[in-house]
C-alpha atoms as a PDB file:
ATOM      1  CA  UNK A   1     -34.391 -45.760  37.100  1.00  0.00           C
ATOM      2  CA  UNK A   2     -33.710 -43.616  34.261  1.00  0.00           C
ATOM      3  CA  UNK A   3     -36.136 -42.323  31.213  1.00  0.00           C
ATOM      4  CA  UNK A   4     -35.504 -41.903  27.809  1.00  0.00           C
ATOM      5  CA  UNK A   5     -37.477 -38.883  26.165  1.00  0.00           C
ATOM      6  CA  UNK A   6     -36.611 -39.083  22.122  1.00  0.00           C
ATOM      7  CA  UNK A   7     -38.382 -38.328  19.014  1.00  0.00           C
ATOM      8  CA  UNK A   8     -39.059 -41.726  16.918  1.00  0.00           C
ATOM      9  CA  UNK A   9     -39.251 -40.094  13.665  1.00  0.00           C
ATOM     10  CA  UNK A  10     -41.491 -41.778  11.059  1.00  0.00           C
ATOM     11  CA  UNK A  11     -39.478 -44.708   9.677  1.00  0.00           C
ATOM     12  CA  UNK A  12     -39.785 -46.069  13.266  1.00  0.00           C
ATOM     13  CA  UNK A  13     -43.497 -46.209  14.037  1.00  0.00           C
ATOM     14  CA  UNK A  14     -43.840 -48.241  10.478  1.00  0.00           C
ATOM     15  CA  UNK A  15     -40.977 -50.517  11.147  1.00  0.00           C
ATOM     16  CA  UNK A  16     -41.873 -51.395  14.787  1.00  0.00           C
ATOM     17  CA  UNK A  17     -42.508 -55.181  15.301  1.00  0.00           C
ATOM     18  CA  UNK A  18     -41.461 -55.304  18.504  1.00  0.00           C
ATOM     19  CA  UNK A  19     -43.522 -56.695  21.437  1.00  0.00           C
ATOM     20  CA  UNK A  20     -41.872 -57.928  25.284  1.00  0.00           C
ATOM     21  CA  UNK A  21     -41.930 -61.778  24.119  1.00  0.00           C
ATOM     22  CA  UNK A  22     -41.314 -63.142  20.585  1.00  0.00           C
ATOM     23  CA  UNK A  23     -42.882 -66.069  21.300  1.00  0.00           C
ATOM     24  CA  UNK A  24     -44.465 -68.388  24.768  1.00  0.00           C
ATOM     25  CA  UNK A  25     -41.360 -69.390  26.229  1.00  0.00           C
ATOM     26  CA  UNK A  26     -38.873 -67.361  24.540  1.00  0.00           C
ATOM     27  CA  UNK A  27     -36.897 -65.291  27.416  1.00  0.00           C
ATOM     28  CA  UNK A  28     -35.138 -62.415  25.876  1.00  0.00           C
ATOM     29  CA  UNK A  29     -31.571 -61.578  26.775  1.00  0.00           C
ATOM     30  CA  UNK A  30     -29.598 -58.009  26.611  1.00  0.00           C
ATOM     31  CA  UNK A  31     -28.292 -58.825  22.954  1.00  0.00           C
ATOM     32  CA  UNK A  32     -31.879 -59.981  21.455  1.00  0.00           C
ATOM     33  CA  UNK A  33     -33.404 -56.342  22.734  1.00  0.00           C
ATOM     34  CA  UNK A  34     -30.298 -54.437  21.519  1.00  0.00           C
ATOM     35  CA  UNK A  35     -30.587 -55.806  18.121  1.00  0.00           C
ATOM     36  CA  UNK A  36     -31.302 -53.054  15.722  1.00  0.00           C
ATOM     37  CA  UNK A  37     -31.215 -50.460  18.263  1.00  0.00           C
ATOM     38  CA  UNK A  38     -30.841 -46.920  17.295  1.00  0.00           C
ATOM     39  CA  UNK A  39     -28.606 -44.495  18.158  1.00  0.00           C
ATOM     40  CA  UNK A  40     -30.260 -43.020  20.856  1.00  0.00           C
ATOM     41  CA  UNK A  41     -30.943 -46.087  22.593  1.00  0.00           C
ATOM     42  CA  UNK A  42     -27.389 -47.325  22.746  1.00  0.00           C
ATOM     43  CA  UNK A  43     -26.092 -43.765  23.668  1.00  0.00           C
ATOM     44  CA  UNK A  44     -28.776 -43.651  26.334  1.00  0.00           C
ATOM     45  CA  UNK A  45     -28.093 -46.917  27.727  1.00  0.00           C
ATOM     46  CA  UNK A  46     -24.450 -46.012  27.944  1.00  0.00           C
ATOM     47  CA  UNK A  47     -24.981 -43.136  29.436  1.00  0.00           C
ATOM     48  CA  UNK A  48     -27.184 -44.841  32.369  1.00  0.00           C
ATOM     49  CA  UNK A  49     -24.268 -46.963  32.925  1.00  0.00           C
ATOM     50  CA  UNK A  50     -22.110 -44.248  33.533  1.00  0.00           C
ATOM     51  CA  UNK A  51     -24.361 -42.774  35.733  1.00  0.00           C
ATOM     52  CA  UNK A  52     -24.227 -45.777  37.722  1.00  0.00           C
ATOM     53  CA  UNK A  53     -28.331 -46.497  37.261  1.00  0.00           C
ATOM     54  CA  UNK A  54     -29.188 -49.980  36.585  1.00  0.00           C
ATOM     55  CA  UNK A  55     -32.323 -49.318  34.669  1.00  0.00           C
ATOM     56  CA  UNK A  56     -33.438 -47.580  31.926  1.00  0.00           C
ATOM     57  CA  UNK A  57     -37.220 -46.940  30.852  1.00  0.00           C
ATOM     58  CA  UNK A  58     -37.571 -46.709  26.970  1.00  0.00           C
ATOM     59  CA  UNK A  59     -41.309 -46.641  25.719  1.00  0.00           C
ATOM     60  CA  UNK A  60     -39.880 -48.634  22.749  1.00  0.00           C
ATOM     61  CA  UNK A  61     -39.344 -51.784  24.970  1.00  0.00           C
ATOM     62  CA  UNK A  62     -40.832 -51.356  27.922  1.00  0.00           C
ATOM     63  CA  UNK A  63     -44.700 -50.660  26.199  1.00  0.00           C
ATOM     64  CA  UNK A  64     -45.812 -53.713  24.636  1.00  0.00           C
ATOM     65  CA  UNK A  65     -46.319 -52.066  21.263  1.00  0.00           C
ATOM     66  CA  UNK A  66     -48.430 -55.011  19.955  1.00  0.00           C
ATOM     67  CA  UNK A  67     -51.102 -55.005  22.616  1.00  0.00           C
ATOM     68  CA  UNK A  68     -53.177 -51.762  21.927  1.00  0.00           C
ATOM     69  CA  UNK A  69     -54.879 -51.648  24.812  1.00  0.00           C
ATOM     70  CA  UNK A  70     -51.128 -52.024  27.262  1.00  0.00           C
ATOM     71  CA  UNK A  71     -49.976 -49.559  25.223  1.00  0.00           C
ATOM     72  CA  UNK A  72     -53.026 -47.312  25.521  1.00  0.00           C
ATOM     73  CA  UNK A  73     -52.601 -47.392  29.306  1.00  0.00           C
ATOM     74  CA  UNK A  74     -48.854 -47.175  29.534  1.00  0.00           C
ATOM     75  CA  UNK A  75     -49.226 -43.923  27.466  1.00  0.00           C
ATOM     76  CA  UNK A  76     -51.743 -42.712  29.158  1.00  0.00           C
ATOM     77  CA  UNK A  77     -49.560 -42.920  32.629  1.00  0.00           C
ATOM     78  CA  UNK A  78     -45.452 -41.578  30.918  1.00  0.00           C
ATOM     79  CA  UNK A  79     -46.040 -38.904  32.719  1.00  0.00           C
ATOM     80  CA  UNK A  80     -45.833 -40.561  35.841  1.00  0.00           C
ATOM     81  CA  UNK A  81     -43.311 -42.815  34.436  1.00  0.00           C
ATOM     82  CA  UNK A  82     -40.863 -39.664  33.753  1.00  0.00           C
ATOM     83  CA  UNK A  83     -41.767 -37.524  36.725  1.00  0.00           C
ATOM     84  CA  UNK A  84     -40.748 -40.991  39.358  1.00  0.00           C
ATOM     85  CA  UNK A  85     -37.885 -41.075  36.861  1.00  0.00           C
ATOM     86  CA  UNK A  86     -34.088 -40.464  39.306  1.00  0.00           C
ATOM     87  CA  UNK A  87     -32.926 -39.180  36.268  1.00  0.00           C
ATOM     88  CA  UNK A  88     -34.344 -38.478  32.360  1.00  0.00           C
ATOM     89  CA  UNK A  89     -32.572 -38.084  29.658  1.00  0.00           C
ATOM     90  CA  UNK A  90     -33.553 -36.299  26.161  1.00  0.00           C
ATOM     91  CA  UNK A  91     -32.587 -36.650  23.223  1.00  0.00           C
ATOM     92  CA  UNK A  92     -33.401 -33.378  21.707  1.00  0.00           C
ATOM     93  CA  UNK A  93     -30.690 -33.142  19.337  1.00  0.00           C
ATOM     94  CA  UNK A  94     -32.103 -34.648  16.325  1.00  0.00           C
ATOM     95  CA  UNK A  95     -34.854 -35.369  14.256  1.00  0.00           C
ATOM     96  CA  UNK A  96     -35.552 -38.845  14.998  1.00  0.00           C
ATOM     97  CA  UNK A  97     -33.908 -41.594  17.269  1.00  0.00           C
ATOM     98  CA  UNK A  98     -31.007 -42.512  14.450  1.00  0.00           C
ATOM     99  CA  UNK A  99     -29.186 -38.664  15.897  1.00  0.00           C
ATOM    100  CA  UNK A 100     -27.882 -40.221  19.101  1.00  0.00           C
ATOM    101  CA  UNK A 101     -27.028 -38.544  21.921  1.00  0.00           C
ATOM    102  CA  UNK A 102     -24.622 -35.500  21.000  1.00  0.00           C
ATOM    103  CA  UNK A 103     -20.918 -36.390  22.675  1.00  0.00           C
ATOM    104  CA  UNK A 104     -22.137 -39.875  23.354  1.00  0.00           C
ATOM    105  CA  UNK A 105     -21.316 -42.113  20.597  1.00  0.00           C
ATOM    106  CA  UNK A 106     -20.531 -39.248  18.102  1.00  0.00           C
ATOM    107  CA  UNK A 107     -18.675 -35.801  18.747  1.00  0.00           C
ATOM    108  CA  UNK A 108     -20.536 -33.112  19.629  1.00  0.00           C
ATOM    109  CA  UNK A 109     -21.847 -30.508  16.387  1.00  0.00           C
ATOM    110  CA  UNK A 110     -20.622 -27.277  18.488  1.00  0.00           C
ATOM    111  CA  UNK A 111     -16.787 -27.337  18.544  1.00  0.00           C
ATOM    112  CA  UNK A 112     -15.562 -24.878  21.295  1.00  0.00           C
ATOM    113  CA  UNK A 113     -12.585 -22.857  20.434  1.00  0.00           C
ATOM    114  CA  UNK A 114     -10.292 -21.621  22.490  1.00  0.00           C
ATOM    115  CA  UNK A 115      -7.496 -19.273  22.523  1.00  0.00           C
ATOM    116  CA  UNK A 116      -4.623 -19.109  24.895  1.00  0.00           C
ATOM    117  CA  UNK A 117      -2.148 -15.757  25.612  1.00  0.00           C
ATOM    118  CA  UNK A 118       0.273 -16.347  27.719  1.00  0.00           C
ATOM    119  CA  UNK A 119      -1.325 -17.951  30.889  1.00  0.00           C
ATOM    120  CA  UNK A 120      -4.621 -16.328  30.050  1.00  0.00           C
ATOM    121  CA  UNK A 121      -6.890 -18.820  27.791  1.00  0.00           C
ATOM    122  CA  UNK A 122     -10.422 -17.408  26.036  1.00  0.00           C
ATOM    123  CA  UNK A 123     -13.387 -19.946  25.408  1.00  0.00           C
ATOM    124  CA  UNK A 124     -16.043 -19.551  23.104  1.00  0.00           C
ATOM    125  CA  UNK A 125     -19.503 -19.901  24.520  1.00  0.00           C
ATOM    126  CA  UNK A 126     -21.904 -23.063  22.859  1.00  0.00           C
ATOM    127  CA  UNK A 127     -25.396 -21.794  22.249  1.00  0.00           C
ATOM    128  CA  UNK A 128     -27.450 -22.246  25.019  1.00  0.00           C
ATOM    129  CA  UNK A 129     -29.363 -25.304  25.562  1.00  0.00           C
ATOM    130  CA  UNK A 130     -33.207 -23.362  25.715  1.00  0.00           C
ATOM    131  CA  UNK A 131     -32.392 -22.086  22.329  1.00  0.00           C
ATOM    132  CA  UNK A 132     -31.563 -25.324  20.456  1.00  0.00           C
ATOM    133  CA  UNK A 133     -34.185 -27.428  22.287  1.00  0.00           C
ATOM    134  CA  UNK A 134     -37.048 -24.660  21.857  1.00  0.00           C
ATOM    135  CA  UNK A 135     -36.708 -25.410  18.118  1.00  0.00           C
ATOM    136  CA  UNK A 136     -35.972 -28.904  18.313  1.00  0.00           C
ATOM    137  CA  UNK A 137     -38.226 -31.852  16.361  1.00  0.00           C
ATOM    138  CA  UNK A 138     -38.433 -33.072  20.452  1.00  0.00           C
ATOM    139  CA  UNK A 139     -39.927 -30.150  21.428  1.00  0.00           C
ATOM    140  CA  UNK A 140     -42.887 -30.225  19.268  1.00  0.00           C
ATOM    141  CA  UNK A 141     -43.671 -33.770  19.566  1.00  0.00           C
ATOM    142  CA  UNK A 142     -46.072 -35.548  22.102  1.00  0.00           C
ATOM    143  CA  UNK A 143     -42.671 -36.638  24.164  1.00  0.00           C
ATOM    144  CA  UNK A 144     -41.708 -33.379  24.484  1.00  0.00           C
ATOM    145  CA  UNK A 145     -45.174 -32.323  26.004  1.00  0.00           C
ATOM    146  CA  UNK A 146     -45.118 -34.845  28.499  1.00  0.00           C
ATOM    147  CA  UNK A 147     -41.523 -34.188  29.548  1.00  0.00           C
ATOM    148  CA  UNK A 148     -41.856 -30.872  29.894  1.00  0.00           C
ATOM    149  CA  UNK A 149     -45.732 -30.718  31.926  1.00  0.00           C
ATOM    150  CA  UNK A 150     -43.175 -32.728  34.494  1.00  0.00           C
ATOM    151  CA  UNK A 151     -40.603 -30.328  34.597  1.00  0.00           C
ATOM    152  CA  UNK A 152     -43.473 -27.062  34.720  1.00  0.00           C
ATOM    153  CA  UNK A 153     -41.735 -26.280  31.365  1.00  0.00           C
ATOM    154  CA  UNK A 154     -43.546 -24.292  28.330  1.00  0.00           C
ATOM    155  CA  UNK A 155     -43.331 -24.680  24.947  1.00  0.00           C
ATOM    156  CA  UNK A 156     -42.678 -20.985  24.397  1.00  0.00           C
END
């Protein structure tokens, strides 16, 4: 399977009704959970696609958010769920989970230029990837943490 790691952002933890079934009985299908997805959710589950991974693990729907003491435990245990993880993805682009996935659903920020003489072409260099997560809204959340204790990563 495949993780999502993404910053919420405020709006989201107040707006959050959503628990695994609506109601007894009710099964949910693909288009009731993508409802009102963000950004990053719909980026990330295109990208697992392309990947070729059937699953993807999103702490938004796969934690019973209305059953404190589930979600307790399942927080308690993401970093097991992103170190057994094939693949994670984050989403440390933006400031909460309405950014996307940068070159996903919405062109990258960095535009590379390039210049071409004669058979000879010159590309410009995008920032590297340390420097814009190290001072990224992802990095200094509690997702972040986690990811990154799995990875033997530092803050600094």
């Amino acid at each position: 399977y495949v993780a999502l790691s993404y910053v919420w952002g405020s709006a989201a933890k107040q707006n959050l009704t959503h628990s695994r079934t609506p109601y007894p009985g009710h099964q949910q299908t693909t288009t009731d959970i993508f409802v009102g997805a963000s950004a990053v959710i719909l980026d990330a589950v295109q990208v697992t696609t392309a990947l070729g991974y059937r699953y993807l693990w999103v702490d938004r729907y796969c934690i019973d958010q209305s059953n404190a003491e589930d979600k307790l435990g399942q927080i308690n245990q993401m970093d097991l769920i992103y170190s057994r993880s094939e693949v994670t993805i984050v989403a440390a682009a933006g400031v909460d989970e309405h950014t996307g996935l940068p070159g996903v659903g919405a062109p990258r920020q960095y535009r590379q230029l390039a210049l071409s003489i004669g058979h000879i072409t010159i590309l410009s260099t995008p920032p590297h990837p340390h420097q814009a997560i190290k001072g990224s809204k992802w990095a200094e959340s509690d997702q972040g943490t986690v990811c990154r204790s799995q990875t033997g990563q530092s803050a600094g």
